[in-house]
PDB file of N, CA and C in Angstrom:
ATOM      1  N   UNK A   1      -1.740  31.501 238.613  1.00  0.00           N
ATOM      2  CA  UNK A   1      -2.581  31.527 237.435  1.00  0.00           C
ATOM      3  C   UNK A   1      -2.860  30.108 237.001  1.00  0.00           C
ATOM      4  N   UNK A   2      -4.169  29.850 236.760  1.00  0.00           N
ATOM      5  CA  UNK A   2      -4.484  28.178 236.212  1.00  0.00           C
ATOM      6  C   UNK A   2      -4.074  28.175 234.576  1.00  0.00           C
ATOM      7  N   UNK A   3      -3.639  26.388 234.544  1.00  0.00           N
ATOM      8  CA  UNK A   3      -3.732  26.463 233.232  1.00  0.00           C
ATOM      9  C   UNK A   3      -4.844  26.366 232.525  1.00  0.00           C
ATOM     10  N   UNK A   4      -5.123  27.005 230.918  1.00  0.00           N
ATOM     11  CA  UNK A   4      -6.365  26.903 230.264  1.00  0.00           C
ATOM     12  C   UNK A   4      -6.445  25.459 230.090  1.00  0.00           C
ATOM     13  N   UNK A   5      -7.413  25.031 229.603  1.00  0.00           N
ATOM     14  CA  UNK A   5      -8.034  23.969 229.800  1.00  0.00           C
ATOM     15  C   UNK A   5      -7.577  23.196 228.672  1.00  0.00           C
ATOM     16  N   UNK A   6      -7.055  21.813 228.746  1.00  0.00           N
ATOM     17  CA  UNK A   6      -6.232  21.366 227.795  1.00  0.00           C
ATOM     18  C   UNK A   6      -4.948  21.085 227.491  1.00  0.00           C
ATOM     19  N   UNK A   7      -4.497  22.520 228.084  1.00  0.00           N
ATOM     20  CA  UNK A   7      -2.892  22.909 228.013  1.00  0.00           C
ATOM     21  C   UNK A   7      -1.910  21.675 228.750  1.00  0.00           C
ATOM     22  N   UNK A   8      -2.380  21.154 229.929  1.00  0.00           N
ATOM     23  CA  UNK A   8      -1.722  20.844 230.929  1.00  0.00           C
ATOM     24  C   UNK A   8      -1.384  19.340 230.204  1.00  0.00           C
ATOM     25  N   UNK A   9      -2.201  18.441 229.020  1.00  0.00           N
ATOM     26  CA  UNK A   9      -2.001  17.236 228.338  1.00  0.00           C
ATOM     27  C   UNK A   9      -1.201  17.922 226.955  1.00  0.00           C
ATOM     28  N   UNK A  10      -1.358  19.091 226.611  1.00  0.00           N
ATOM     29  CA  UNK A  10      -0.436  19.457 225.481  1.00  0.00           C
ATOM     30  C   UNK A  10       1.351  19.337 225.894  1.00  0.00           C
ATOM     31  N   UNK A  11       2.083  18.513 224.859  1.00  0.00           N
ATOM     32  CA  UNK A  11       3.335  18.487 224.786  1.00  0.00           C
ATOM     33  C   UNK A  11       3.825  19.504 223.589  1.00  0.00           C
ATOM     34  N   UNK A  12       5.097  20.337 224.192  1.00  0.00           N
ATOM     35  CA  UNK A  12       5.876  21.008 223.682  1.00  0.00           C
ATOM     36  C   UNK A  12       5.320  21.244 222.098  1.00  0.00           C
ATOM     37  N   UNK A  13       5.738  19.759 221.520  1.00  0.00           N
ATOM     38  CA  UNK A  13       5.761  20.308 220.073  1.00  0.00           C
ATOM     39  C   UNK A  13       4.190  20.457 219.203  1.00  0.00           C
ATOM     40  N   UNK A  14       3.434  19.823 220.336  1.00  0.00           N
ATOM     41  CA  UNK A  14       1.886  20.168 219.794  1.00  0.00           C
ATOM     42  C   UNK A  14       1.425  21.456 220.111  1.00  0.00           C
ATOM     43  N   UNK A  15       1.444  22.158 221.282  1.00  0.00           N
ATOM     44  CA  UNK A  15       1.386  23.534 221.823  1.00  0.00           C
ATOM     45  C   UNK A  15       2.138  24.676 220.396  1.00  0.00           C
ATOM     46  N   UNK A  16       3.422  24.586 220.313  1.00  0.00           N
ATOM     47  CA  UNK A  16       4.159  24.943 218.957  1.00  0.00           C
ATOM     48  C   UNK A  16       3.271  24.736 217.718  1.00  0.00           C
ATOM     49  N   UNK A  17       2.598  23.284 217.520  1.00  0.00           N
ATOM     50  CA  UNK A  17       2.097  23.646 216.297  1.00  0.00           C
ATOM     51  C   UNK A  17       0.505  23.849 216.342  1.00  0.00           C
ATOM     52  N   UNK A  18       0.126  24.524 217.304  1.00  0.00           N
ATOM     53  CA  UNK A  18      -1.324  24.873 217.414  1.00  0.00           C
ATOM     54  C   UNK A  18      -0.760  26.387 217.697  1.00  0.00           C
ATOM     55  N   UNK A  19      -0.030  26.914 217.883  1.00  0.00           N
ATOM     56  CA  UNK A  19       0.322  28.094 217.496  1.00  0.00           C
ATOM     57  C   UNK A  19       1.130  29.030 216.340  1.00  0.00           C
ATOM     58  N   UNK A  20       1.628  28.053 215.799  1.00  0.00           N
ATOM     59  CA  UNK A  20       2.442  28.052 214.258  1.00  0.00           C
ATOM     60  C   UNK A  20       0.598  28.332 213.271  1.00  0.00           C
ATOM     61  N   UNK A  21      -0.583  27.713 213.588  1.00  0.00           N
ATOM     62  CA  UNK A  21      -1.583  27.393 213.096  1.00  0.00           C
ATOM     63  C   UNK A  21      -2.254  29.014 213.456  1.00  0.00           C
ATOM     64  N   UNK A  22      -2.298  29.085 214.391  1.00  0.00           N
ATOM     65  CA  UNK A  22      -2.901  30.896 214.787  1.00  0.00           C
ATOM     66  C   UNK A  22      -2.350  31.659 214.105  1.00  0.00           C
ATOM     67  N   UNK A  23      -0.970  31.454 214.224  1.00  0.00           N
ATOM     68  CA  UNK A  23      -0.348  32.720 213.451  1.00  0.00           C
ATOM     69  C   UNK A  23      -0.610  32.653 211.968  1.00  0.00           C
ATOM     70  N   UNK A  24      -1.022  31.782 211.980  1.00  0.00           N
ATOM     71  CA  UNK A  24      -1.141  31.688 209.791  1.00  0.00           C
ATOM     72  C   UNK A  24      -2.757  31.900 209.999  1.00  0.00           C
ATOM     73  N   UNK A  25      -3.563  31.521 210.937  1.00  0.00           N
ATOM     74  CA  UNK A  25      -4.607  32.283 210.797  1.00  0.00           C
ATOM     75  C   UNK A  25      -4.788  33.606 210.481  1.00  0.00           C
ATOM     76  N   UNK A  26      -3.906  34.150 211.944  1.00  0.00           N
ATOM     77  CA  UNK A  26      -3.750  35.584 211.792  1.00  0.00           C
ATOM     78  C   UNK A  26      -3.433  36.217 210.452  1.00  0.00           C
ATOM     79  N   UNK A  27      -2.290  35.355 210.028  1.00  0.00           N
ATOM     80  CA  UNK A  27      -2.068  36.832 209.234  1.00  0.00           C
ATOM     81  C   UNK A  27      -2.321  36.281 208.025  1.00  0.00           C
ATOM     82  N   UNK A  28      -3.575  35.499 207.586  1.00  0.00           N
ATOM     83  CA  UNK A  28      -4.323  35.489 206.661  1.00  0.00           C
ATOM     84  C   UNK A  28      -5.211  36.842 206.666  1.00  0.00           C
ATOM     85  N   UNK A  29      -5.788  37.478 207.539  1.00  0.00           N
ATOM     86  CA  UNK A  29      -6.561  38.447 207.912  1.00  0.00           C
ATOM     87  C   UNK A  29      -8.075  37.923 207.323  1.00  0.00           C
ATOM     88  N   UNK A  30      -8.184  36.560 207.771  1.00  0.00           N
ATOM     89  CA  UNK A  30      -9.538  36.541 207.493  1.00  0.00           C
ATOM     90  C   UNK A  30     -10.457  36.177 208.697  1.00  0.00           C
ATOM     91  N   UNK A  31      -9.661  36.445 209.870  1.00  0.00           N
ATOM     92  CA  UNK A  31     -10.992  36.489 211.063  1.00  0.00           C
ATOM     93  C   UNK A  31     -11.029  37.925 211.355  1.00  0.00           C
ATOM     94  N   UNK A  32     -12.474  37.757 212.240  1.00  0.00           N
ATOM     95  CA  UNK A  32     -13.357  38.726 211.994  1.00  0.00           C
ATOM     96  C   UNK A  32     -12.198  38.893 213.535  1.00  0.00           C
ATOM     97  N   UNK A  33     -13.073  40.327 214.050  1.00  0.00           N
ATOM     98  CA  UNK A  33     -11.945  41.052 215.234  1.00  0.00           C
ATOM     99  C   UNK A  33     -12.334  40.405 216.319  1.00  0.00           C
ATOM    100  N   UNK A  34     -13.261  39.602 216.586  1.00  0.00           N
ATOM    101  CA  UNK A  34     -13.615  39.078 217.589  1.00  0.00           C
ATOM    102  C   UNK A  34     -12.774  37.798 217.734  1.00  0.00           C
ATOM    103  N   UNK A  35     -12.807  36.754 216.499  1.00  0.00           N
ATOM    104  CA  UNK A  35     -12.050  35.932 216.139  1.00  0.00           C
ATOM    105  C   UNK A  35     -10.593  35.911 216.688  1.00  0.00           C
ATOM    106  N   UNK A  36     -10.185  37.442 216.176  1.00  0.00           N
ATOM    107  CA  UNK A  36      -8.607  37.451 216.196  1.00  0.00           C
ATOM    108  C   UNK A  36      -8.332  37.792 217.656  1.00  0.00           C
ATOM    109  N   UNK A  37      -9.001  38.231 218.398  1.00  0.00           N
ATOM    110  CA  UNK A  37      -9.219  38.644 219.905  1.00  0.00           C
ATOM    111  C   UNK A  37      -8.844  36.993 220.600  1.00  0.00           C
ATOM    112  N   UNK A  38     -10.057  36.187 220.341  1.00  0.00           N
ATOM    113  CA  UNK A  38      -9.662  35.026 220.887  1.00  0.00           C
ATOM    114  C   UNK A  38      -8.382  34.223 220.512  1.00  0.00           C
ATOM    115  N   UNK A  39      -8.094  34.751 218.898  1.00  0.00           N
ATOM    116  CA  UNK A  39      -6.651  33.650 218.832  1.00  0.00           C
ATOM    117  C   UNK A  39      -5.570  33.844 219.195  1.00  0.00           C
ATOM    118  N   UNK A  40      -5.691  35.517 219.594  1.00  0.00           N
ATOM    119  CA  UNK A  40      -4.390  36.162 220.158  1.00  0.00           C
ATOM    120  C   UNK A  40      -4.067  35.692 221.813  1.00  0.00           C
ATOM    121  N   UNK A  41      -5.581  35.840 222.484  1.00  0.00           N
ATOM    122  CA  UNK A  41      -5.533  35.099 223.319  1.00  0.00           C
ATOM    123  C   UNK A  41      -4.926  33.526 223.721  1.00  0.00           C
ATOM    124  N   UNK A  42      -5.458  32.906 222.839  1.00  0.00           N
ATOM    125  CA  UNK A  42      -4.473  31.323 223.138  1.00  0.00           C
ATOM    126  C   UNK A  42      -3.523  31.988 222.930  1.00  0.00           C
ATOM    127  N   UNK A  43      -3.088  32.343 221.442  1.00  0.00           N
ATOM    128  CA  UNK A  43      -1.916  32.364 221.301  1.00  0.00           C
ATOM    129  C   UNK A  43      -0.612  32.972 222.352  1.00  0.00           C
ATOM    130  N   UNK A  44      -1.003  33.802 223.387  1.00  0.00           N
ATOM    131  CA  UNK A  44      -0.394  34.428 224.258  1.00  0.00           C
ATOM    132  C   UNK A  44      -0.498  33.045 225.113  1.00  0.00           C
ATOM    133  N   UNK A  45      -1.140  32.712 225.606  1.00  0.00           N
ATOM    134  CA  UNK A  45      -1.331  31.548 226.268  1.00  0.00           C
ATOM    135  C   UNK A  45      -0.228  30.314 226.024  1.00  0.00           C
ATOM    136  N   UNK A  46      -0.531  30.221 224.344  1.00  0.00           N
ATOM    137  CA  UNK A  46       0.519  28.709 224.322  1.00  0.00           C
ATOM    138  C   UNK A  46       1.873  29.248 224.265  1.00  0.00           C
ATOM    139  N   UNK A  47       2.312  30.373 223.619  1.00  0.00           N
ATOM    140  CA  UNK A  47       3.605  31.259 224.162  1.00  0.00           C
ATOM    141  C   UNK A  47       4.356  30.852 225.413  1.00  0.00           C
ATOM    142  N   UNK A  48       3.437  31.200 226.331  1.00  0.00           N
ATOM    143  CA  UNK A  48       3.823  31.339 227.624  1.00  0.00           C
ATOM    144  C   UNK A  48       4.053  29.780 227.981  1.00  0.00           C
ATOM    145  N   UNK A  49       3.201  29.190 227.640  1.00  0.00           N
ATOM    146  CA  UNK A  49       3.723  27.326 227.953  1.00  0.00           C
ATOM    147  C   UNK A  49       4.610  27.186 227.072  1.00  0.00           C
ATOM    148  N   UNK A  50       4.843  27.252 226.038  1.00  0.00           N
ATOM    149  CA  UNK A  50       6.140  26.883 225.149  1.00  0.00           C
ATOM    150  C   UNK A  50       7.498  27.671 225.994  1.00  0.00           C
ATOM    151  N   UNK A  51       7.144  28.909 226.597  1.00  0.00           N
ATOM    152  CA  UNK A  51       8.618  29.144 227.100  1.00  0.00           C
ATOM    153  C   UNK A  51       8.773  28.692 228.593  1.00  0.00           C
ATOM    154  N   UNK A  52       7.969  28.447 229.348  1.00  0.00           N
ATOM    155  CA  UNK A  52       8.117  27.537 230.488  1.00  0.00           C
ATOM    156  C   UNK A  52       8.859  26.450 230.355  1.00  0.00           C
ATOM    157  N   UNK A  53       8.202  25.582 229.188  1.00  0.00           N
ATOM    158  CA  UNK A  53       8.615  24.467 228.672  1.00  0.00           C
ATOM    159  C   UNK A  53      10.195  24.362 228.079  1.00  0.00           C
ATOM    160  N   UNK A  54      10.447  25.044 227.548  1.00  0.00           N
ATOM    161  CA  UNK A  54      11.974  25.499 227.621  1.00  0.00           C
ATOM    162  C   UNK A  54      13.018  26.300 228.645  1.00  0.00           C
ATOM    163  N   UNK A  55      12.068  27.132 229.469  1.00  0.00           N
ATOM    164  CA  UNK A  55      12.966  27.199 230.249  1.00  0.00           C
ATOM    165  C   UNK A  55      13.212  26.019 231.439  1.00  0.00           C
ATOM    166  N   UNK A  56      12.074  25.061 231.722  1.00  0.00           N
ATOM    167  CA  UNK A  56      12.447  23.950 232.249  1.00  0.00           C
ATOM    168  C   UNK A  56      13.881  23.025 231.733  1.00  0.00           C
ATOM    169  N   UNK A  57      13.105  22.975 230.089  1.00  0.00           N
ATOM    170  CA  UNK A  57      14.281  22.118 229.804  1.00  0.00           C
ATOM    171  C   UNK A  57      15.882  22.881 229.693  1.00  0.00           C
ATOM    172  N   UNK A  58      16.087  24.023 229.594  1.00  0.00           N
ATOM    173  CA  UNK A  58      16.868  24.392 229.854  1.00  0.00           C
ATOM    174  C   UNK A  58      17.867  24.075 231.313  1.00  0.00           C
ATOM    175  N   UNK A  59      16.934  24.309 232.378  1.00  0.00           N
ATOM    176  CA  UNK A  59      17.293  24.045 233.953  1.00  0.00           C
ATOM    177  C   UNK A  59      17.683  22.490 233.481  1.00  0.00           C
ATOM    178  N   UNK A  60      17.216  21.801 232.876  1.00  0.00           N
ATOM    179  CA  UNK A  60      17.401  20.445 233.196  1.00  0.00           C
ATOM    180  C   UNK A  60      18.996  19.955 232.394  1.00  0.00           C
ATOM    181  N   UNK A  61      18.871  20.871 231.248  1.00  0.00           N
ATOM    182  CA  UNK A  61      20.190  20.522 230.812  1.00  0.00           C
ATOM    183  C   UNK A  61      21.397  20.913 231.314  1.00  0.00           C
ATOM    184  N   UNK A  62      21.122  22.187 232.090  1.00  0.00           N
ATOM    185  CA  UNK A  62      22.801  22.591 232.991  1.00  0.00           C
ATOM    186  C   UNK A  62      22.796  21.890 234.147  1.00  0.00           C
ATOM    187  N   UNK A  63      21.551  20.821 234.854  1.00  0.00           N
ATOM    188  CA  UNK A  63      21.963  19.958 235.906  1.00  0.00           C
ATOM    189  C   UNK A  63      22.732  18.899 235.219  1.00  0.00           C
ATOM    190  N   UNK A  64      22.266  18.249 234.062  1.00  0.00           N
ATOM    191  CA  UNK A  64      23.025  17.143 232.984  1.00  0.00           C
ATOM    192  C   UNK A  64      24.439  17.805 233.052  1.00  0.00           C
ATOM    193  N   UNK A  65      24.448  18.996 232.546  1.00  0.00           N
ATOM    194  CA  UNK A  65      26.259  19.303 231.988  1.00  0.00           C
ATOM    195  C   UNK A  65      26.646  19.568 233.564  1.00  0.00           C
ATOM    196  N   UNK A  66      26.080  19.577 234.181  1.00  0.00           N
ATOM    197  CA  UNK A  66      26.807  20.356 235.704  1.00  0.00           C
ATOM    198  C   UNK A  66      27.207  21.351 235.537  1.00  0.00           C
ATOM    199  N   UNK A  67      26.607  22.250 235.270  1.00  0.00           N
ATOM    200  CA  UNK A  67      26.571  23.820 235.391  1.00  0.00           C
ATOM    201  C   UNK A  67      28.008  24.182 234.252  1.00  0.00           C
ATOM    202  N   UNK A  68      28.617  22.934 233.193  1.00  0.00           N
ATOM    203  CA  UNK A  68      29.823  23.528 233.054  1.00  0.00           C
ATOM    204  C   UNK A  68      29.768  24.274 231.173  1.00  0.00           C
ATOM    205  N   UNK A  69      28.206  24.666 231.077  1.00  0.00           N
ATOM    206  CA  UNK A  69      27.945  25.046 230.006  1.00  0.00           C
ATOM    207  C   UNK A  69      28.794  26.474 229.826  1.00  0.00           C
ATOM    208  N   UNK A  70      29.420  27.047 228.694  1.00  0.00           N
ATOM    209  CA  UNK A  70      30.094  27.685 228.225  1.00  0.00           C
ATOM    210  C   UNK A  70      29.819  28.373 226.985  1.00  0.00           C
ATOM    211  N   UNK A  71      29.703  29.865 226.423  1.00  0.00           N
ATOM    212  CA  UNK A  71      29.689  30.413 225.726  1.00  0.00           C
ATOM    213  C   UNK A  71      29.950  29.850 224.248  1.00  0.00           C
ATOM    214  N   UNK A  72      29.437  29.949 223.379  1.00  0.00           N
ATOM    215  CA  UNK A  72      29.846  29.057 221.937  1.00  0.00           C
ATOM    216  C   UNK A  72      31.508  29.599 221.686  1.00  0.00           C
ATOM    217  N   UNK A  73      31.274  31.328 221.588  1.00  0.00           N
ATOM    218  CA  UNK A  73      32.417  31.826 221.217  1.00  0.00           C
ATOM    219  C   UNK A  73      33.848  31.357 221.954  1.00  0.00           C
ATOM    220  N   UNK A  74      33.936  31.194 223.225  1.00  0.00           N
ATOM    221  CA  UNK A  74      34.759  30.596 223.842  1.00  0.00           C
ATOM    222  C   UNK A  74      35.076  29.020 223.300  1.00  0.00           C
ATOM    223  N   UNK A  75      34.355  28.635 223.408  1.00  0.00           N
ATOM    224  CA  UNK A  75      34.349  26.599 222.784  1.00  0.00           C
ATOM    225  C   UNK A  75      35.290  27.024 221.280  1.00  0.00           C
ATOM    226  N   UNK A  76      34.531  27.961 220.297  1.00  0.00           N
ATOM    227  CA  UNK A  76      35.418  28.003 219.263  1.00  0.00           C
ATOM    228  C   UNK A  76      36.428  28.760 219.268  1.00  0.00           C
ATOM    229  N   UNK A  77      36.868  29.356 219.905  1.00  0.00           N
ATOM    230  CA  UNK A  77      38.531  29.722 220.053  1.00  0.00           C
ATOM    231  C   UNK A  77      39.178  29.283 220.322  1.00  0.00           C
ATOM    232  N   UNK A  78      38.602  28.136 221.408  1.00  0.00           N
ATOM    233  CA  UNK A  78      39.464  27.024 221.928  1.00  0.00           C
ATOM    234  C   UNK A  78      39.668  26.451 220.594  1.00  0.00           C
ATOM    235  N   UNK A  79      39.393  25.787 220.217  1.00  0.00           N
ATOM    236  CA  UNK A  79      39.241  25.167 219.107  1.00  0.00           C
ATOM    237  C   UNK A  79      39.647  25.432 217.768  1.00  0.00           C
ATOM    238  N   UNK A  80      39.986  26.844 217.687  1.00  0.00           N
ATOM    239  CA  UNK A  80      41.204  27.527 216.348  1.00  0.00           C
ATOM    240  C   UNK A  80      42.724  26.788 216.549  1.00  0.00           C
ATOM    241  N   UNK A  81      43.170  26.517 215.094  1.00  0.00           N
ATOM    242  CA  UNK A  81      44.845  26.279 215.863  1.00  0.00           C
ATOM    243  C   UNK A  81      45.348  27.708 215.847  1.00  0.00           C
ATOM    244  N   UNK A  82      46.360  27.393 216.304  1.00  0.00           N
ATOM    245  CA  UNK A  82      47.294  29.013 216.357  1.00  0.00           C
ATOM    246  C   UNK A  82      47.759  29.703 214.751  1.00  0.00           C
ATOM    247  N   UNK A  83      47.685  30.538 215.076  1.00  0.00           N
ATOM    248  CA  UNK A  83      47.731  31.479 213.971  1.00  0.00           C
ATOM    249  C   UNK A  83      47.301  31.093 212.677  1.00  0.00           C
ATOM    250  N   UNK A  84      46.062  30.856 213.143  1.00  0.00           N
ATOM    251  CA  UNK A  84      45.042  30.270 212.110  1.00  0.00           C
ATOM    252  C   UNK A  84      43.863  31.011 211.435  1.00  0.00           C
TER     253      UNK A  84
END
């Protein structure tokens, strides 16, 4: 699938706030249905690059930790003293 046009120079947190911007379009309810057709459209669109974009950076951070990422709940039990 190509990217839409634009997308591919959009960074993370601009993609996020050109869709933070649709959604307050949206649910102003003041576009017409044709309107909301197209913004749902990006908006599905920059979705889908915002979670690419995290799931990249995700991959990139368990090569950083070396795979030795761990459950929160575990980290904080470690981390209780005893009979605490």
């Amino acid at each position: 699938m190509s990217k839409p046009s634009g997308e591919a120079k959009l960074s993370f947190e601009e993609a996020l706030a050109e869709l933070e911007k649709i959604v307050s379009r949206m649910e102003s309810g003041d576009l017409s249905l044709e309107q909301a057709l197209a913004a749902h459209k990006r908006g599905l669109e920059l979705a889908r690059f915002c979670q690419q974009r995290l799931e990249s950076a995700q991959q990139q951070v368990k090569v950083l930790e070396g795979d030795v990422l761990k459950p929160l709940t575990a980290a904080v039990e470690r981390d209780e003293p005893e009979g605490g």
